[in-house]
N, C-alpha and C. Protein backbone atom coordinates (compact mmCIF):
# COMPACT_ATOMS: atom_id res chain seq x y z
N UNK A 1 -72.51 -24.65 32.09
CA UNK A 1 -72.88 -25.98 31.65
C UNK A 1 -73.02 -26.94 32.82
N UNK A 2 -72.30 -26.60 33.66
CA UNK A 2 -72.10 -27.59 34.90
C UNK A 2 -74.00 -27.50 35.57
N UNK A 3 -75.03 -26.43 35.67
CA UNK A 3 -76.06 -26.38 36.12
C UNK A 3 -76.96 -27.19 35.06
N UNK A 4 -76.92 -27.47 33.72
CA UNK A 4 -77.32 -28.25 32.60
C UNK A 4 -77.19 -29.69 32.91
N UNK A 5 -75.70 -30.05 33.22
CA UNK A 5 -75.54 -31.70 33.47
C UNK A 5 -76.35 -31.88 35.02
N UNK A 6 -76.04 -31.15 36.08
CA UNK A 6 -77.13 -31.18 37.19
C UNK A 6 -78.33 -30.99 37.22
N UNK A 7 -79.23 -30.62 36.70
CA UNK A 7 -80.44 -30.36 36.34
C UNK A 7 -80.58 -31.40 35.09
N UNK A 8 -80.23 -31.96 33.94
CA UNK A 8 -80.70 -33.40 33.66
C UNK A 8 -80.41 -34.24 34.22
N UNK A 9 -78.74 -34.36 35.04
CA UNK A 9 -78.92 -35.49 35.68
C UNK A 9 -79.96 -36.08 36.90
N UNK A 10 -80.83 -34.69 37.34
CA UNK A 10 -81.70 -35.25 38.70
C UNK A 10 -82.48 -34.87 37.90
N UNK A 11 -83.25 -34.58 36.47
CA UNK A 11 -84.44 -35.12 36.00
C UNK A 11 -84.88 -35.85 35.07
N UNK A 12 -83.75 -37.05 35.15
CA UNK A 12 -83.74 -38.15 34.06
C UNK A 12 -83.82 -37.26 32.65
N UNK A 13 -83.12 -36.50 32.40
CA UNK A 13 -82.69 -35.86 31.01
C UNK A 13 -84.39 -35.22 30.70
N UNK A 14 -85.15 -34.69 31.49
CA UNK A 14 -86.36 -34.35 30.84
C UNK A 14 -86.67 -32.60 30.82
N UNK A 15 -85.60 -32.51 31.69
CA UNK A 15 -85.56 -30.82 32.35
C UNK A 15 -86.80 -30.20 33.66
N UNK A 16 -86.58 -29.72 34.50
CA UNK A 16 -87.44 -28.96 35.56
C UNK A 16 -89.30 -28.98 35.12
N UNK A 17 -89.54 -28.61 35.72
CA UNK A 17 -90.74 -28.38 35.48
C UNK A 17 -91.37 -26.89 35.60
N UNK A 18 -90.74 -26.37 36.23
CA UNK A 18 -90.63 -25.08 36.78
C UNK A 18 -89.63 -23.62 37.16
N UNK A 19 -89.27 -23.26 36.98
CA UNK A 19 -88.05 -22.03 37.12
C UNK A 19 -89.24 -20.78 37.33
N UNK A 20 -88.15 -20.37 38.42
CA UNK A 20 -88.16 -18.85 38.17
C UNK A 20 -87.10 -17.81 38.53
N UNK A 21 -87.35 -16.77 37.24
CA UNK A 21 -86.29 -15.64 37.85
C UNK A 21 -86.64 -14.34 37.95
N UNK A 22 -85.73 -14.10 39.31
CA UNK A 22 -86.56 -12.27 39.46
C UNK A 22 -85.07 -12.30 40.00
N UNK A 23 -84.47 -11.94 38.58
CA UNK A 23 -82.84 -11.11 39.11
C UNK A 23 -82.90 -9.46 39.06
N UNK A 24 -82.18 -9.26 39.61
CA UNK A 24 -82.25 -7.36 39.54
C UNK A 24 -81.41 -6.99 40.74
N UNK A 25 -81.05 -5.76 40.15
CA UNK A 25 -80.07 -5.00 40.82
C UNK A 25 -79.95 -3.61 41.21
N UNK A 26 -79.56 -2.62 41.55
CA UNK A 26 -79.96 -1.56 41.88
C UNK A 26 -80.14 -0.30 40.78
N UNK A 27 -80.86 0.18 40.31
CA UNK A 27 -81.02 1.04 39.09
C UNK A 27 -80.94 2.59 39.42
N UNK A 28 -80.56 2.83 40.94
CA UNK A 28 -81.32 4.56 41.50
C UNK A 28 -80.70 5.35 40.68
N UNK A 29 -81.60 6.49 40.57
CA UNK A 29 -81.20 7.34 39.45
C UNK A 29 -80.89 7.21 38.39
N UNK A 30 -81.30 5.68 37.56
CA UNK A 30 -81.09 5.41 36.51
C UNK A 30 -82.40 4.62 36.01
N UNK A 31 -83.22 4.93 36.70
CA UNK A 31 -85.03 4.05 36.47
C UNK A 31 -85.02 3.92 34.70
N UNK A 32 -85.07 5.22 34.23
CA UNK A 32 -85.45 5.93 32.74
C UNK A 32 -84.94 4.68 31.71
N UNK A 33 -83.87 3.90 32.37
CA UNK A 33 -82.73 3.16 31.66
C UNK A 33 -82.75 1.59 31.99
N UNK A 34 -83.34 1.34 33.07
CA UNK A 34 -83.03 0.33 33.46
C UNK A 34 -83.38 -0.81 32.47
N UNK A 35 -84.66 -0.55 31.76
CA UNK A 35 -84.92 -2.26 30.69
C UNK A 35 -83.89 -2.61 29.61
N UNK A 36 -82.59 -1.09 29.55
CA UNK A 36 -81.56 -1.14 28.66
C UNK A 36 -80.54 -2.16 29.74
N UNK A 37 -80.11 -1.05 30.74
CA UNK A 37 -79.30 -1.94 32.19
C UNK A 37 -79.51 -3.45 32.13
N UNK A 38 -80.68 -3.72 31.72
CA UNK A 38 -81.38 -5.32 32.22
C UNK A 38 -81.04 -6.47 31.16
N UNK A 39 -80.58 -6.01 30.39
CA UNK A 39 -80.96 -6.63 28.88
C UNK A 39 -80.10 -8.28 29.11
N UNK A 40 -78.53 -7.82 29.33
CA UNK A 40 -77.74 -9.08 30.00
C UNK A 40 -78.65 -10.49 30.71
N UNK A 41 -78.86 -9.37 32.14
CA UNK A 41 -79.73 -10.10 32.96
C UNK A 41 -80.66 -11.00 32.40
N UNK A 42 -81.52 -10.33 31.59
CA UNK A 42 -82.85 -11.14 30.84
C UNK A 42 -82.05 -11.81 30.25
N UNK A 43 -81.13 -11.72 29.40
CA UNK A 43 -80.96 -12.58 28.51
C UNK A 43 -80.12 -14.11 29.39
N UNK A 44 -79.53 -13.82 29.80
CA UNK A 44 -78.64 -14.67 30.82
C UNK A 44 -80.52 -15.71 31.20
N UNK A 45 -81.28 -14.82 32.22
CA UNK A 45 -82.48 -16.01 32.30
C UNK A 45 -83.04 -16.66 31.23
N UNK A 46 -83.20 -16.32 30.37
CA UNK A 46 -84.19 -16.66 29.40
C UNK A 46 -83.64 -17.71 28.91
N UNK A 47 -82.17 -18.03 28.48
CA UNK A 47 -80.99 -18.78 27.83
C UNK A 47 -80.89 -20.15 29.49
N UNK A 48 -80.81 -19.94 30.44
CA UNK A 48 -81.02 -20.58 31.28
C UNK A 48 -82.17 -21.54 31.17
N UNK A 49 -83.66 -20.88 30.82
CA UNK A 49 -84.79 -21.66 30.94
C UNK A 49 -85.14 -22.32 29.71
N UNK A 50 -84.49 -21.69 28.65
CA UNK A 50 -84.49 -22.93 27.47
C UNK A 50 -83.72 -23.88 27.84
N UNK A 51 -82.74 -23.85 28.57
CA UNK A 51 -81.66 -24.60 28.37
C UNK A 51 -82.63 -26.02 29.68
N UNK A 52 -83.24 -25.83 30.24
CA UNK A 52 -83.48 -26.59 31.54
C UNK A 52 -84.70 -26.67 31.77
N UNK A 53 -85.89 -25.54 31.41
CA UNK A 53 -86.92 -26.21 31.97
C UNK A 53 -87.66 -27.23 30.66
N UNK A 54 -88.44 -28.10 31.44
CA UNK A 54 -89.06 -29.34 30.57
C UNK A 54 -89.52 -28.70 28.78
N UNK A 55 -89.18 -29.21 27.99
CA UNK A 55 -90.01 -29.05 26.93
C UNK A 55 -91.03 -29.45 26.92
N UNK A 56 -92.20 -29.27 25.80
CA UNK A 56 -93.44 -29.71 25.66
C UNK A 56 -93.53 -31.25 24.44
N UNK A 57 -93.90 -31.98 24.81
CA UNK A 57 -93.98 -33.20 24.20
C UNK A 57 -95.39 -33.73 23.75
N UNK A 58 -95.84 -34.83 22.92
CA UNK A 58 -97.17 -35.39 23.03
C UNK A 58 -97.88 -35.93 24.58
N UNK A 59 -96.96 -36.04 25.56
CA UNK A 59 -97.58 -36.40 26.73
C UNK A 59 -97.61 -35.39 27.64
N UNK A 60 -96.93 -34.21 27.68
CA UNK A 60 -96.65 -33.15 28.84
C UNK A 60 -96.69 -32.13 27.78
N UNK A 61 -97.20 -31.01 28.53
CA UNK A 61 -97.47 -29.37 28.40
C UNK A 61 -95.95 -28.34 28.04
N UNK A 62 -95.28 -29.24 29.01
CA UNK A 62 -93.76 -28.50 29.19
C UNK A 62 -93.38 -27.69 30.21
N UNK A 63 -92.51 -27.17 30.83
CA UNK A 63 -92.43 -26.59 31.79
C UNK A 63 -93.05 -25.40 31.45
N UNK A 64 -93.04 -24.07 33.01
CA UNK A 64 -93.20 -23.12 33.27
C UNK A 64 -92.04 -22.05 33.73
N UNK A 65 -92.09 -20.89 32.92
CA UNK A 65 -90.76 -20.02 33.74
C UNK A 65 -91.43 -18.95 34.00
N UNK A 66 -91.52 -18.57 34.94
CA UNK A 66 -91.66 -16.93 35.37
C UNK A 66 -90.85 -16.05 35.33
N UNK A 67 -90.70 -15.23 34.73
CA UNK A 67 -89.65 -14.02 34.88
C UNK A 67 -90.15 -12.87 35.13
N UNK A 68 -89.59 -12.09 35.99
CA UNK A 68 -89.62 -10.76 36.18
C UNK A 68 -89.02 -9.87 34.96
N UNK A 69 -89.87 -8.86 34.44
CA UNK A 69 -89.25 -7.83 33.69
C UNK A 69 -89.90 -6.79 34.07
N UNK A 70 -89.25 -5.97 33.74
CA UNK A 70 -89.80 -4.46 34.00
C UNK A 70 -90.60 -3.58 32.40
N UNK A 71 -90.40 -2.60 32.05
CA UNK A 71 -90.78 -1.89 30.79
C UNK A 71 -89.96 -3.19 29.70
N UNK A 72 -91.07 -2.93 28.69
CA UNK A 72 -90.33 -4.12 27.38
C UNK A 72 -90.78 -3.16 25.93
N UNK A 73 -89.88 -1.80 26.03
CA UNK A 73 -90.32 -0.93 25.23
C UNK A 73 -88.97 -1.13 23.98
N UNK A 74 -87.83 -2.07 23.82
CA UNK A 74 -86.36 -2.18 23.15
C UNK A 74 -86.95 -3.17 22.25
N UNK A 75 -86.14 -3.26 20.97
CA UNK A 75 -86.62 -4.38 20.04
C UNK A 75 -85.88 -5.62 21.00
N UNK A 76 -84.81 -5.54 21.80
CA UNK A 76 -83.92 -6.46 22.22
C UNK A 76 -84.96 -7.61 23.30
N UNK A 77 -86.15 -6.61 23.93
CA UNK A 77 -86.99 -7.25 25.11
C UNK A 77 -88.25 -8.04 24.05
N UNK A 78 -88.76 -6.80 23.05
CA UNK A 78 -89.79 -7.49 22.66
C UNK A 78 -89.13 -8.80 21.79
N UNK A 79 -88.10 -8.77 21.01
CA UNK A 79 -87.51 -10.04 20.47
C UNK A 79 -87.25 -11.19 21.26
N UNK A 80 -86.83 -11.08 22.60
CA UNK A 80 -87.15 -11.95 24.39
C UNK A 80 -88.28 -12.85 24.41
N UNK A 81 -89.43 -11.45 24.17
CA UNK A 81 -90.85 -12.40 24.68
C UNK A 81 -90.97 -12.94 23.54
N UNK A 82 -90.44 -12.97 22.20
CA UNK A 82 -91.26 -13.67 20.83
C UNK A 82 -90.20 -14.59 21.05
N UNK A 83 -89.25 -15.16 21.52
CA UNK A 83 -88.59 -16.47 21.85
C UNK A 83 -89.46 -16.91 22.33
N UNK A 84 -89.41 -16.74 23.08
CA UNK A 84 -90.33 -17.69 24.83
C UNK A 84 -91.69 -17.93 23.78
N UNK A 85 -92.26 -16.73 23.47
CA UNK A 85 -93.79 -17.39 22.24
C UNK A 85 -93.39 -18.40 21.59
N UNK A 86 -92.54 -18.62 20.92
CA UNK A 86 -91.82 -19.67 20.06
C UNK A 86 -91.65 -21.06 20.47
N UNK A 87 -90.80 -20.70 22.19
CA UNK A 87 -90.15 -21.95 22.74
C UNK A 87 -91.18 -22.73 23.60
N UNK A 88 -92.03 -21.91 24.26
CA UNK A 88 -93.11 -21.93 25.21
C UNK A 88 -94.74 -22.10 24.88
N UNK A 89 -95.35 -22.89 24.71
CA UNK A 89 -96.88 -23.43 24.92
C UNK A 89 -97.70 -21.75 24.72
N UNK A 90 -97.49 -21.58 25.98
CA UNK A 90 -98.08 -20.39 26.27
C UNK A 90 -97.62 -19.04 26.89
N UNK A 91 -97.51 -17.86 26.44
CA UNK A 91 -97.11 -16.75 27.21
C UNK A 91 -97.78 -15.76 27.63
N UNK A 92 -97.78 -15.37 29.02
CA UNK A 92 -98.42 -14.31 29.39
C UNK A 92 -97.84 -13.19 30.28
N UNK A 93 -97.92 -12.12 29.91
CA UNK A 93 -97.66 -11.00 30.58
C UNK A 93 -98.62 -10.42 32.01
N UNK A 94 -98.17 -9.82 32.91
CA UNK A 94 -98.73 -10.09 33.83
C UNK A 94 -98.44 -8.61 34.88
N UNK A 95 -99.23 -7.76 35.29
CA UNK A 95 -98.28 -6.71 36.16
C UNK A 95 -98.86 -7.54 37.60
N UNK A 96 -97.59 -8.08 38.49
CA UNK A 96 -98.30 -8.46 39.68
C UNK A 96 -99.18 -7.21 41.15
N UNK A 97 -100.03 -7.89 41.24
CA UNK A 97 -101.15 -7.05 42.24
C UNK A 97 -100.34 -6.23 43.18
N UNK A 98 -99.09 -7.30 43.53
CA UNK A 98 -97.85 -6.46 44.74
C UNK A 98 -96.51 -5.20 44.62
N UNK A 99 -97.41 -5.14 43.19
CA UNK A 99 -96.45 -4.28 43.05
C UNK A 99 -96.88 -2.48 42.64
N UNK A 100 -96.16 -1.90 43.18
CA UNK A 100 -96.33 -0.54 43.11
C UNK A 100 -97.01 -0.07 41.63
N UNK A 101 -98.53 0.74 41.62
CA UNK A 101 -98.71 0.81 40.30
C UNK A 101 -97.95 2.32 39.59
N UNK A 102 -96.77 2.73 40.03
CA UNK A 102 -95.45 3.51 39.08
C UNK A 102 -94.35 2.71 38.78
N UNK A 103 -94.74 1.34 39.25
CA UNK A 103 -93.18 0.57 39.20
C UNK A 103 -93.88 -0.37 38.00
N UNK A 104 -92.18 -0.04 37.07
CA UNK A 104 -92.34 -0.35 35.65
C UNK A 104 -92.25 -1.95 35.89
N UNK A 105 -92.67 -2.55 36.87
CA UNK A 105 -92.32 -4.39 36.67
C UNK A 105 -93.31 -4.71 36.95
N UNK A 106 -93.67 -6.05 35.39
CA UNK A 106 -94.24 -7.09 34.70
C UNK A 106 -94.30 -8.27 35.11
């Protein structure tokens, strides 16, 4: 809570405009598993960026969060992205250009 009262207090109670998270940790020999491994993680961000970045109003769009995920094959991930559809303007999935095309991250 203490990152909630700091983050409205330096944006006049309106929330960020922007976040991002690319948490992760070491998975070796456990690849097959990892979007299970991750689930905490995601959820811990996702609960973060409701909590802080800008909502959408009649005058503003609302903030933006980027997150890193990897495979979103669990009801636990796809139920994730249908928050963010919910909480968020707009959502898009994305495999970035820099990344290895066997590596399961989105």
């Amino acid at each position: 809570m203490r990152l909630l009262k700091v983050v409205m207090r330096g944006t006049n109670n309106v929330g960020v405009d922007l976040m991002m998270a690319d948490g992760g940790f070491s998975v070796e020999g456990k690849e097959n598993i990892q979007e299970i491994l991750s689930k905490r993680l995601y959820l811990c961000q996702f609960l973060v960026a409701l909590s802080i970045v800008r909502p959408a109003d009649r005058t503003h769009d609302g903030g933006v969060f980027f997150c890193k995920l990897f495979d979103i094959f669990t009801p636990f991930s796809v139920g994730l992205v249908y928050l963010m559809y919910i909480a968020f303007k707009r959502v898009s999935l994305h495999k970035p250009n820099t990344s290895r095309p066997a590596n399961s991250e989105r």
